[in-house]
Protein backbone atom coordinates (compact mmCIF):
# COMPACT_ATOMS: atom_id res chain seq x y z
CA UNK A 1 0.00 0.00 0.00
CA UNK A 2 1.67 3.21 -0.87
CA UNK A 3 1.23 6.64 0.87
CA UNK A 4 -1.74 8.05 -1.03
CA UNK A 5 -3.82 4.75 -0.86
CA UNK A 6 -3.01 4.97 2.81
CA UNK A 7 -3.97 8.25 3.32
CA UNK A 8 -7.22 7.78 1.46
CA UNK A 9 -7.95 4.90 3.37
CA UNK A 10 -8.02 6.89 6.81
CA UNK A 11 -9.83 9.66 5.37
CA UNK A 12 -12.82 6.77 4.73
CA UNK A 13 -12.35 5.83 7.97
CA UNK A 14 -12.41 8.86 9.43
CA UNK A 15 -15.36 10.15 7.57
CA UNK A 16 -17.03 7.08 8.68
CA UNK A 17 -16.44 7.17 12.04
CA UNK A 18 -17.69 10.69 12.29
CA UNK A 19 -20.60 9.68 10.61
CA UNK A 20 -21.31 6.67 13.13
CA UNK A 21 -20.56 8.79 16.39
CA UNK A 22 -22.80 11.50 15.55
CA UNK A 23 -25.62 9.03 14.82
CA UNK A 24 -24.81 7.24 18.15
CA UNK A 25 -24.85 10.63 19.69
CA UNK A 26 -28.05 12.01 18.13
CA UNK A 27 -29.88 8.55 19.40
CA UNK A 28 -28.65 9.05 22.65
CA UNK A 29 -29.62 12.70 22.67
CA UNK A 30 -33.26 11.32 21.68
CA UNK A 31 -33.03 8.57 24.75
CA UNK A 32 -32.50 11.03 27.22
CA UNK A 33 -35.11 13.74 25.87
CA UNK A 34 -38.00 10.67 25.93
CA UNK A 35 -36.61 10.02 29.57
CA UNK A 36 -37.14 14.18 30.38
CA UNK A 37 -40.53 14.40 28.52
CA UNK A 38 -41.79 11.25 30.40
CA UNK A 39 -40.49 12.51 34.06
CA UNK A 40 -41.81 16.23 33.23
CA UNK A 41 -45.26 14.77 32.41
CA UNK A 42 -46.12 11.46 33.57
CA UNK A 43 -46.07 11.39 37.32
CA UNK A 44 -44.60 13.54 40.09
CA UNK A 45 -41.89 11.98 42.68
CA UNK A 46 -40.25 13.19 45.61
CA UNK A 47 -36.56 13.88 43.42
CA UNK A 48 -38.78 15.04 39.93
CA UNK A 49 -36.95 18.34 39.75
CA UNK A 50 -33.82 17.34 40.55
CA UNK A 51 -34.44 14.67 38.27
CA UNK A 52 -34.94 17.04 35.62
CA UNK A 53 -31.58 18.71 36.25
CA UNK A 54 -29.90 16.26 36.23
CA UNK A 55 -31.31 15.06 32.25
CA UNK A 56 -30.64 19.29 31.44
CA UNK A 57 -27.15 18.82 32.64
CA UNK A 58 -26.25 15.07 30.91
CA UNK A 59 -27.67 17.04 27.69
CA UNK A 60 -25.63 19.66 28.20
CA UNK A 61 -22.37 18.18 28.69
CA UNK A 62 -22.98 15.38 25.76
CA UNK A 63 -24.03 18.56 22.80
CA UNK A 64 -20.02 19.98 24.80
CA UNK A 65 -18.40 16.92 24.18
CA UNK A 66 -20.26 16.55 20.74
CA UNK A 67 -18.59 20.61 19.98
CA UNK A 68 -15.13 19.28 21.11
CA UNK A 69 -15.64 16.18 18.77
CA UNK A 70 -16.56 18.27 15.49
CA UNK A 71 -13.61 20.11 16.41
CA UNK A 72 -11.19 17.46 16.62
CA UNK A 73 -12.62 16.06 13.55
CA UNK A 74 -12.02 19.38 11.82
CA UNK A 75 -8.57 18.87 12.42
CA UNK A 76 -8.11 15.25 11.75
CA UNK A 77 -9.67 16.48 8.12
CA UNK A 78 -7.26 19.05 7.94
CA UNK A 79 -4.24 16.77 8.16
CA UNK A 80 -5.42 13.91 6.54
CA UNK A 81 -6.16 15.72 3.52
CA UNK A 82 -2.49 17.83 3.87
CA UNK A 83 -0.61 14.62 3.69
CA UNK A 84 -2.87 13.11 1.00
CA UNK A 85 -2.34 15.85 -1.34
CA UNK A 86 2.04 15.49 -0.35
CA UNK A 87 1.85 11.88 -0.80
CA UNK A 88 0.38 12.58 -4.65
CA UNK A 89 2.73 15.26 -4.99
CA UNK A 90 0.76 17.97 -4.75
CA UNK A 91 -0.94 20.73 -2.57
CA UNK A 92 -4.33 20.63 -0.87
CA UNK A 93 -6.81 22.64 -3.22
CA UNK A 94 -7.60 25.63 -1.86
CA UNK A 95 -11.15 26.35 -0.43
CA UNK A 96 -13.37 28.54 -2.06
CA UNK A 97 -13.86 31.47 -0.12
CA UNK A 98 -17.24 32.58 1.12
CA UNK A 99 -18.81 35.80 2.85
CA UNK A 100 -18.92 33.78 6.37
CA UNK A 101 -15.72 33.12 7.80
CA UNK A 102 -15.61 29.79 9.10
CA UNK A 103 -16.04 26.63 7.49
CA UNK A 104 -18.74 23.78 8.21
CA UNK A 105 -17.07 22.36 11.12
CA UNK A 106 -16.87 25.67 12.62
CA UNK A 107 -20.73 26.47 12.16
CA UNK A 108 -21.62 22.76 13.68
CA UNK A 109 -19.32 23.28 16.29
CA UNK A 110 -20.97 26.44 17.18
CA UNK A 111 -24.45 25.36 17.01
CA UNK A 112 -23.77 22.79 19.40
CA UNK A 113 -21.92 24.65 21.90
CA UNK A 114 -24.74 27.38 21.88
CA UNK A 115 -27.39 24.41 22.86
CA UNK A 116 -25.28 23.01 25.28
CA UNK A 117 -24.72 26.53 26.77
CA UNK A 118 -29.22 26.73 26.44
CA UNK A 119 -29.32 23.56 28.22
CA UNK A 120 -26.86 24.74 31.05
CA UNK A 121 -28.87 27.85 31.48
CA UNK A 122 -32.07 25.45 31.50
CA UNK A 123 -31.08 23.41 34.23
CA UNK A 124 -29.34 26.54 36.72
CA UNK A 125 -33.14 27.90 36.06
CA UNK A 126 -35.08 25.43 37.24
CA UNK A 127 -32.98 24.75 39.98
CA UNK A 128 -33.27 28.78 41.05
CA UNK A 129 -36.48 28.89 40.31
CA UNK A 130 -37.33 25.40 41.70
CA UNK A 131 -34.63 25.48 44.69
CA UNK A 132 -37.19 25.14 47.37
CA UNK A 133 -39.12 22.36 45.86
CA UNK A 134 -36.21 20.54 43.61
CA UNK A 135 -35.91 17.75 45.67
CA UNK A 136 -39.50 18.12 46.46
C-alpha cells in the first residue's frame, strides 16, 4: 500500500467514524429527551426536579463533548487531507472562499456549543427557580 492509498484509506475511515458517532450521539440525545418528557409529564416523585436537572445537565455536557468532537474532527480532516495531497505530490486545493468566515465544522461546532450553553442555562433555572421544591 503506498502513501496516497493509505492516506485515502483513513480519510474513509475517518469520515465514517464521524458519521457513526454522531448518529450514536443524536440517538442518545433522543433517549435522554423521551426520559425528560416522560419525568416532566407522567407522574410527580419526591426527586422530579432534581431529576430534571440532572437530564438538562447530561444534555448539556454530551451537545459539549459533541462541539469538542466536530472540532477534533475538523482537524483530523485538515491533516489527513495535507498529507494526501504530499503523498500525490501535490498541494491541498484551496477552499473557495465565502462571505462567512468559518467553514462547516466551525458552524456545527458552534451550534452545538450554543445548545449546550441553552441547556446549562435550562437546568441553573429550574434549579433557582425550583430550589425550594427541587428535591421536592
Amino acid at each position: 500500500m503506498d502513501g496516497a492509498e493509505y492516506y485515502k484509506t483513513r480519510l474513509e475511515h475517518t469520515l465514517q467514524h464521524t458519521q457513526q458517532s454522531t448518529r450514536l450521539i443524536y440517538l442518545i440525545n433522543a433517549a435522554i429527551l423521551g426520559m425528560f418528557y416522560f419525568v416532566a409529564s407522567a407522574f410527580k416523585f419526591q426527586y422530579r426536579n432534581a431529576t430534571l436537572v440532572f437530564l438538562l445537565l447530561i444534555l448539556s455536557f454530551i451537545n459539549f463533548m459533541h462541539a469538542c468532537l466536530i472540532l477534533r474532527q475538523s482537524t483530523w480532516y485538515s491533516m489527513i487531507d495535507e498529507a494526501f495531497a504530499r503523498s500525490l505530490g501535490t498541494t491541498a486545493v484551496p477552499r473557495k472562499k465565502t462571505r462567512v468566515p468559518w467553514g462547516t465544522h466551525k458552524i456545527y461546532s458552534i451550534i452545538h456549543f450554543g445548545l449546550a450553553a441553552a441547556l446549562l442555562g435550562a437546568a441553573i433555572i429550574l434549579c433557582v427557580v425550583k430550589r425550594s421544591s427541587l428535591f421536592a
